[in-house]
N, C-alpha and C. Protein backbone atom coordinates (compact mmCIF):
# COMPACT_ATOMS: atom_id res chain seq x y z
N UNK A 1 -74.77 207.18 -205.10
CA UNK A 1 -76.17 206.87 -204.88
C UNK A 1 -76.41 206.53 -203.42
N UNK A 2 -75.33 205.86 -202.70
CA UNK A 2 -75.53 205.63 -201.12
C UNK A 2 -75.25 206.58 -200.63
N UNK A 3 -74.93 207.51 -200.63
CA UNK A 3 -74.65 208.74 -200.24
C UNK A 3 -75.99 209.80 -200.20
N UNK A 4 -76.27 209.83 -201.37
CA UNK A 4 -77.78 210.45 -201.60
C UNK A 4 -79.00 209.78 -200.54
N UNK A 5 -78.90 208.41 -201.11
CA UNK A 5 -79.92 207.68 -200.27
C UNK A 5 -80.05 207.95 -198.31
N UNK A 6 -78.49 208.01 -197.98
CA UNK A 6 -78.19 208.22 -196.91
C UNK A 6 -78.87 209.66 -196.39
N UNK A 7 -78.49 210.68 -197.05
CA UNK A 7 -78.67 211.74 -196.66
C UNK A 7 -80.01 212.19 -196.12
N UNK A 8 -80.60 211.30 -197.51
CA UNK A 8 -82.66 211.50 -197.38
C UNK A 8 -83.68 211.19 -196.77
N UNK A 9 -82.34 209.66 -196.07
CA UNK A 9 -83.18 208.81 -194.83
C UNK A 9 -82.89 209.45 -193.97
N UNK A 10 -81.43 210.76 -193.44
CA UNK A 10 -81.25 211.21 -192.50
C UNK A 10 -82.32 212.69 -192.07
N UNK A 11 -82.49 213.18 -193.39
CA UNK A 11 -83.39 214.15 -193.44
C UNK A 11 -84.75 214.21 -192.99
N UNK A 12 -85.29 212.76 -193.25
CA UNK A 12 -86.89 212.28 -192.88
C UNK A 12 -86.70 212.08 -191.87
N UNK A 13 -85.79 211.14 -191.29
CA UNK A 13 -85.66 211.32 -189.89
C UNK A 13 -85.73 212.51 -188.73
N UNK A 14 -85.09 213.47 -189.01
CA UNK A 14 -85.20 214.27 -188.73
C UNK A 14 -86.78 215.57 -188.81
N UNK A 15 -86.87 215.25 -189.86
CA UNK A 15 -88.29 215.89 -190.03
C UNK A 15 -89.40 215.21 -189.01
N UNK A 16 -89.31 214.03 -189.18
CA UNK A 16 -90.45 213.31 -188.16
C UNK A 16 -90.55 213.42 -186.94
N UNK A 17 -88.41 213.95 -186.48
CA UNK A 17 -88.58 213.70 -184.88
C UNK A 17 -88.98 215.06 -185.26
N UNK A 18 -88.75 216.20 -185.20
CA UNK A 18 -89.49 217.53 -185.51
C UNK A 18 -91.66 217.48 -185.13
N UNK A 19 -91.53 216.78 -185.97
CA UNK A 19 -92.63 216.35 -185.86
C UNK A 19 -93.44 216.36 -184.71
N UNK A 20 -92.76 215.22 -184.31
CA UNK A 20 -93.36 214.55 -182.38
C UNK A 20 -93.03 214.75 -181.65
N UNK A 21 -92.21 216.17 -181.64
CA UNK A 21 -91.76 217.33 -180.68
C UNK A 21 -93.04 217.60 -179.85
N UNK A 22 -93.25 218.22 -179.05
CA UNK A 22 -94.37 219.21 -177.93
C UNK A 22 -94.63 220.40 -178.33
N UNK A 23 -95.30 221.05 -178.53
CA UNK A 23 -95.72 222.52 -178.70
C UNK A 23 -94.93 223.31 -178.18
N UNK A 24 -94.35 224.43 -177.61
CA UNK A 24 -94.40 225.00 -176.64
C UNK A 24 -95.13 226.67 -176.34
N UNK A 25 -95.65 226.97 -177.40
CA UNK A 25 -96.67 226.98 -176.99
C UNK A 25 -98.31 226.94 -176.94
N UNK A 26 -99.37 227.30 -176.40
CA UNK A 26 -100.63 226.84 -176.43
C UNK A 26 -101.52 226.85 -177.74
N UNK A 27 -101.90 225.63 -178.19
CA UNK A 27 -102.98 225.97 -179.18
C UNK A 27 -103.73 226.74 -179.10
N UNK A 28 -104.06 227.66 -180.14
CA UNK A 28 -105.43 228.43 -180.12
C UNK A 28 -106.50 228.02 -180.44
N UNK A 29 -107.33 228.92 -179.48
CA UNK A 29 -108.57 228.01 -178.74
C UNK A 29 -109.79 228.17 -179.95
N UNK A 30 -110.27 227.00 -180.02
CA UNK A 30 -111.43 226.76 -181.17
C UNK A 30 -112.86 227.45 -180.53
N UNK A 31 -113.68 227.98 -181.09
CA UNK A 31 -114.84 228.18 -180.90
C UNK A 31 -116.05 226.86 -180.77
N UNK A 32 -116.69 226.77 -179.92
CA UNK A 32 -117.38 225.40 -178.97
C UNK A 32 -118.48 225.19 -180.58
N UNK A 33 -118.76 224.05 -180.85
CA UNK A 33 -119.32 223.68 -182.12
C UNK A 33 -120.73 223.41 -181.38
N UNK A 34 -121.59 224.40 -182.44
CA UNK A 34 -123.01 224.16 -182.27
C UNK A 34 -123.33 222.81 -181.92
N UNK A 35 -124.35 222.49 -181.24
CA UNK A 35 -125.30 221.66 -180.59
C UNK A 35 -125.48 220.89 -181.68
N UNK A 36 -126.46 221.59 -182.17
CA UNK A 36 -126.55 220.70 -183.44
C UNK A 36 -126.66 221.08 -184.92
N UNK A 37 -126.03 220.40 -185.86
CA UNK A 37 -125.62 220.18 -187.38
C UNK A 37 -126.52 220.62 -188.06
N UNK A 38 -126.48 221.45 -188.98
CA UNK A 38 -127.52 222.22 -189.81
C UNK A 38 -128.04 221.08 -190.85
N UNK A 39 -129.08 220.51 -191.63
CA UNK A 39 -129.03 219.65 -192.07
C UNK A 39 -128.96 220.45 -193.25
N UNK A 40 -128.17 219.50 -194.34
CA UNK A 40 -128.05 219.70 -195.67
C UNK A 40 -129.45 219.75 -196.53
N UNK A 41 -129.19 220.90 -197.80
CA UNK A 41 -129.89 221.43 -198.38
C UNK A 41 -130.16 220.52 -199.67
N UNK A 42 -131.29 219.80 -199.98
CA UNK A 42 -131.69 218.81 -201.10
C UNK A 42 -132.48 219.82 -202.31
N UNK A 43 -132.03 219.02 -203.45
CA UNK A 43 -133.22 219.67 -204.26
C UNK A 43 -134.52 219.06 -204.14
N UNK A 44 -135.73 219.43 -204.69
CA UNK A 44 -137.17 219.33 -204.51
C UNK A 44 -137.55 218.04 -205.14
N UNK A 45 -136.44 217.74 -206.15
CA UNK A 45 -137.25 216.81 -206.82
C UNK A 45 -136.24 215.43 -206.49
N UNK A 46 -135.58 215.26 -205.81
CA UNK A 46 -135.03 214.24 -205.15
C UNK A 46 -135.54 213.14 -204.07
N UNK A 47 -135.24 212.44 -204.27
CA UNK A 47 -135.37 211.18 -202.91
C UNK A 47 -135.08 211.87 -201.76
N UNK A 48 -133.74 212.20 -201.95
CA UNK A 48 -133.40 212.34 -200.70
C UNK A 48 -133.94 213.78 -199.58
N UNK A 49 -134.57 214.49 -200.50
CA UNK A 49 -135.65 215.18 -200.41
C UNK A 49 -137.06 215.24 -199.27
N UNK A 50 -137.59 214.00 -199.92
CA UNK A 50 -138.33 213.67 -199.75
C UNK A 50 -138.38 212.89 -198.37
N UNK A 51 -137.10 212.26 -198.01
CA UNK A 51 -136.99 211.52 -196.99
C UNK A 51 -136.60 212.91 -195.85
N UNK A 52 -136.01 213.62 -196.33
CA UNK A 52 -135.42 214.47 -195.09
C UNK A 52 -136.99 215.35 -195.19
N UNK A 53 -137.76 215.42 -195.44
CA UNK A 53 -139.75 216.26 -195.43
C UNK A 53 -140.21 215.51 -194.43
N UNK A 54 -140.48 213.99 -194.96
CA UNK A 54 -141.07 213.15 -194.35
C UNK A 54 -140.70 212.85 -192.68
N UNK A 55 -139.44 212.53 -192.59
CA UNK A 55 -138.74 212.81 -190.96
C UNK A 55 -138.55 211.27 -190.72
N UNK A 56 -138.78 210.49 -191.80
CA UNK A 56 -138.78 208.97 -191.11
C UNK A 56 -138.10 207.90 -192.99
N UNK A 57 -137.84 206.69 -192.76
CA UNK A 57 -137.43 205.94 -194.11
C UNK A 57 -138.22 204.46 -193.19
N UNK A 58 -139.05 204.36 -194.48
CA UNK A 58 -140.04 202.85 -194.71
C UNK A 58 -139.21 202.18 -195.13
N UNK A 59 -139.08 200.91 -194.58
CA UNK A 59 -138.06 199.91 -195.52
C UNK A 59 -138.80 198.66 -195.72
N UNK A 60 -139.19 198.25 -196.86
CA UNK A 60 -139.90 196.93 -196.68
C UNK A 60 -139.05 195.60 -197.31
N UNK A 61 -139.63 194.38 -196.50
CA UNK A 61 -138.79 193.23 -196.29
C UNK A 61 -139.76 192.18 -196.22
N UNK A 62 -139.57 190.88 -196.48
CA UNK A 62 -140.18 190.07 -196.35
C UNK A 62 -140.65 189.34 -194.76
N UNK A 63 -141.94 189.07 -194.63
CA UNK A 63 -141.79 188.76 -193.02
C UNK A 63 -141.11 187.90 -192.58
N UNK A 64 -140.54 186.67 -193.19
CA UNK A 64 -140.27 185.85 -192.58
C UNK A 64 -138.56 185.90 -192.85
N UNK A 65 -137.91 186.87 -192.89
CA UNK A 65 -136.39 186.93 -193.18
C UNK A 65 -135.91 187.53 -192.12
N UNK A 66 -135.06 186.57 -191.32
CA UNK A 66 -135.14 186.28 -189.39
C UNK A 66 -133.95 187.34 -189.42
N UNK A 67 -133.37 188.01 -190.41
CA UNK A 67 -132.28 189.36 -189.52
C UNK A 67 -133.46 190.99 -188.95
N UNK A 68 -134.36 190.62 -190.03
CA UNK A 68 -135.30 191.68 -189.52
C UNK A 68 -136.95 191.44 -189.23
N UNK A 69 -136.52 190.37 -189.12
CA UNK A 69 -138.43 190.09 -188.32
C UNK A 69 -138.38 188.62 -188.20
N UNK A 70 -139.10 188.70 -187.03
CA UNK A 70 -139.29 187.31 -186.45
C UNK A 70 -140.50 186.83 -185.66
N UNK A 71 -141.05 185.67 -185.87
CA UNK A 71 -142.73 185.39 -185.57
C UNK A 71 -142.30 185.58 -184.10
N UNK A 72 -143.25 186.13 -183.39
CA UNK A 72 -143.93 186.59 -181.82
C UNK A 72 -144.06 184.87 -181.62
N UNK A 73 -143.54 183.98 -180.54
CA UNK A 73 -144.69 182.95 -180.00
C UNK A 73 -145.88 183.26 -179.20
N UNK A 74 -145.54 184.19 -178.73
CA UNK A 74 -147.12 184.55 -177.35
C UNK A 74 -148.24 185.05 -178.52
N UNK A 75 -147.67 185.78 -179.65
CA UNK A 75 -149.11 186.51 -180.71
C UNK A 75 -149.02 185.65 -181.92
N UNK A 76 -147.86 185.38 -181.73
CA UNK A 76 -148.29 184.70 -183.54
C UNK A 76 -147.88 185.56 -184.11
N UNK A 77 -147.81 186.90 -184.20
CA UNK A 77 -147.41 187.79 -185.57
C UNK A 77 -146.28 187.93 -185.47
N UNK A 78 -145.72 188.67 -186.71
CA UNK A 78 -144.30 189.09 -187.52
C UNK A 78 -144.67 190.39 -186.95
N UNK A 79 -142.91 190.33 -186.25
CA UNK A 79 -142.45 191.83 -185.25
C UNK A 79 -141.22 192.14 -186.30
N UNK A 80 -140.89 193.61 -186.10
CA UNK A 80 -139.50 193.71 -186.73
C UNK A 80 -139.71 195.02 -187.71
């Protein structure tokens, strides 16, 4: 069994330095990735739908909950 065991730790070893060897030679060269990301295709009757139509997401919150809004001193009103 130490013998076996031995052999398998010598084997991985070996595989890994293999591994983190250098190329020699050059990767082939990738084609330059569009600008920009095609957006994914929703069905009609979805939320998520609806949000990617619209171009914007409403989020409502209470005014006075200080991670996302906080009273103005110069106006007085709830910013956020």
């Amino acid at each position: 069994m130490r013998g076996i065991t031995r052999t398998v730790g010598v084997a991985l070893a070996i595989v890994f330095a293999a591994a983190c060897g250098g190329a020699s030679t050059p990767a082939a060269s990738q084609p330059a990735a569009s600008a920009k990301a095609s957006a994914p295709k929703f069905e009609l009757s979805t939320y998520q739908y609806a949000i990617q139509t619209k171009g914007r997401l409403r989020i409502g919150s209470q005014e006075d909950n200080p991670p996302f809004s906080v009273k103005n001193p110069a106006t007085g009103k709830w910013e956020g």
